[in-house]
Protein backbone atom coordinates (compact mmCIF):
# COMPACT_ATOMS: atom_id res chain seq x y z
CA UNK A 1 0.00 0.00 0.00
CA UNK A 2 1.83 2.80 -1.01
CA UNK A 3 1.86 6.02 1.45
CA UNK A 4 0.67 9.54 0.57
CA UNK A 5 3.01 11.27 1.93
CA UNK A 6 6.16 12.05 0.23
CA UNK A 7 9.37 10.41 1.72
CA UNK A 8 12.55 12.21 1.53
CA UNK A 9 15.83 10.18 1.49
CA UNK A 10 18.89 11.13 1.12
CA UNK A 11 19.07 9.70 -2.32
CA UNK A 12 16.02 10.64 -3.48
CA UNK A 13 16.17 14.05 -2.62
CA UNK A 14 17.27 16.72 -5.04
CA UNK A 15 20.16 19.04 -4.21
CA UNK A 16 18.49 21.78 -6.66
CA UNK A 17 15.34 22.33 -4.36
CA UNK A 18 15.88 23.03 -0.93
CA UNK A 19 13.38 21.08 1.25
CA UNK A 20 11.19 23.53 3.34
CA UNK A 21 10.81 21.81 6.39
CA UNK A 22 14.80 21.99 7.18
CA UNK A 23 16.60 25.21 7.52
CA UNK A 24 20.00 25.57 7.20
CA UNK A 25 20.93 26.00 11.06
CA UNK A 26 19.49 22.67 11.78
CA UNK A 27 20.50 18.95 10.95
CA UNK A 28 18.67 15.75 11.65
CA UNK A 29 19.24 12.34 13.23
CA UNK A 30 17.07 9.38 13.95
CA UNK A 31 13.69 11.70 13.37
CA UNK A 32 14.90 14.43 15.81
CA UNK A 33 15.67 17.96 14.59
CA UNK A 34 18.89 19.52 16.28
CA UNK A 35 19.31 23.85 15.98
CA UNK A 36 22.87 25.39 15.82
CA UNK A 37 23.41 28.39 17.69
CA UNK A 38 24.88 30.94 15.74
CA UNK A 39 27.33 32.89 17.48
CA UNK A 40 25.09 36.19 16.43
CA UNK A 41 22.41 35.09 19.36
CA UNK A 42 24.63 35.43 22.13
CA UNK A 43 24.47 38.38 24.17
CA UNK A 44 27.51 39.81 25.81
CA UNK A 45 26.87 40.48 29.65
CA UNK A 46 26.80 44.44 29.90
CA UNK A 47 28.52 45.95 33.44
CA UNK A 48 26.11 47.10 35.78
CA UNK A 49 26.57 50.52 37.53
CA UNK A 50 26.72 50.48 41.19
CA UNK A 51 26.55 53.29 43.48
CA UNK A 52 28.80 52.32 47.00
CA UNK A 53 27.84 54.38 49.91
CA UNK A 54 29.64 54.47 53.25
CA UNK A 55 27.58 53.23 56.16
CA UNK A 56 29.29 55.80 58.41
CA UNK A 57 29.58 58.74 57.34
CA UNK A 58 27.92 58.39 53.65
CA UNK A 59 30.34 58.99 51.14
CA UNK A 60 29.01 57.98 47.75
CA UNK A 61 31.03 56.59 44.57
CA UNK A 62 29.85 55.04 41.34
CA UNK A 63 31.70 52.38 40.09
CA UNK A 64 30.73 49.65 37.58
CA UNK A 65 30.84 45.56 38.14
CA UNK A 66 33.88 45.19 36.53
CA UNK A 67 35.65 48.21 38.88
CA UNK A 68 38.15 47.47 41.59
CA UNK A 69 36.72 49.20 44.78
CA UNK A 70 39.76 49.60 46.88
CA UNK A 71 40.70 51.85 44.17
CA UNK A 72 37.51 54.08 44.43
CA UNK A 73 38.70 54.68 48.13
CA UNK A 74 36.25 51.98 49.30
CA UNK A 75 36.53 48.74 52.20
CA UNK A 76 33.56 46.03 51.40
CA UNK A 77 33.07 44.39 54.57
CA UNK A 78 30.02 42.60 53.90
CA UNK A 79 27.31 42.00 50.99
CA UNK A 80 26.82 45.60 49.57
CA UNK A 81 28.42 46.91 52.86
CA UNK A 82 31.47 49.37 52.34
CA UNK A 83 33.28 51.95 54.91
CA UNK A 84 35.32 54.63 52.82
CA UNK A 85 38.73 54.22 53.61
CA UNK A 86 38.73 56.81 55.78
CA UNK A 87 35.93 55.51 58.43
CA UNK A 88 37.70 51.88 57.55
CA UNK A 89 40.64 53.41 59.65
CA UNK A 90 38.67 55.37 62.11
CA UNK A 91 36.68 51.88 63.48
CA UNK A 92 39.65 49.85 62.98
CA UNK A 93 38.83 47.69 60.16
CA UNK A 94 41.65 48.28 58.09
């Protein structure tokens, strides 16, 4: 009983007509269909601005992810905690 629907085989198929139901990004094995990623769909991570605030005498600074923040003059001593330097030596934590 031959089947209505049209089989495509690797040597039956014609290399002059693209078949519509595979796009060029994706290959196929054993019936399952498998996407490549192009390397245009990844996003680069952008930096995040901060602002770090002393929690004694309120000093402010803006400084990105990426910054170093003993160079912006400021001590983390906990989770988004920071003494300037200046308190940092006052209360004897550095």
């Amino acid at each position: 009983m031959p089947n209505s629907k049209p089989r495509c085989d690797s040597s039956s198929s014609s290399s002059s007509t693209p078949d519509s139901d595979f796009s060029s990004n994706s290959s196929t094995a054993s019936g399952y269909t498998y996407h490549r990623h192009s390397m245009d769909s990844v996003q680069i991570p952008i930096a995040s601005v901060e602002v770090l605030r002393c929690m004694r005498c309120a000093r402010s600074v803006e400084a990105t992810s990426t910054d170093d923040i003993t160079a912006m003059g400021m001590v983390r001593i906990a989770h988004n905690l920071y003494y300037c330097e200046r308190c940092a030596k006052m209360v004897g934590y550095k």
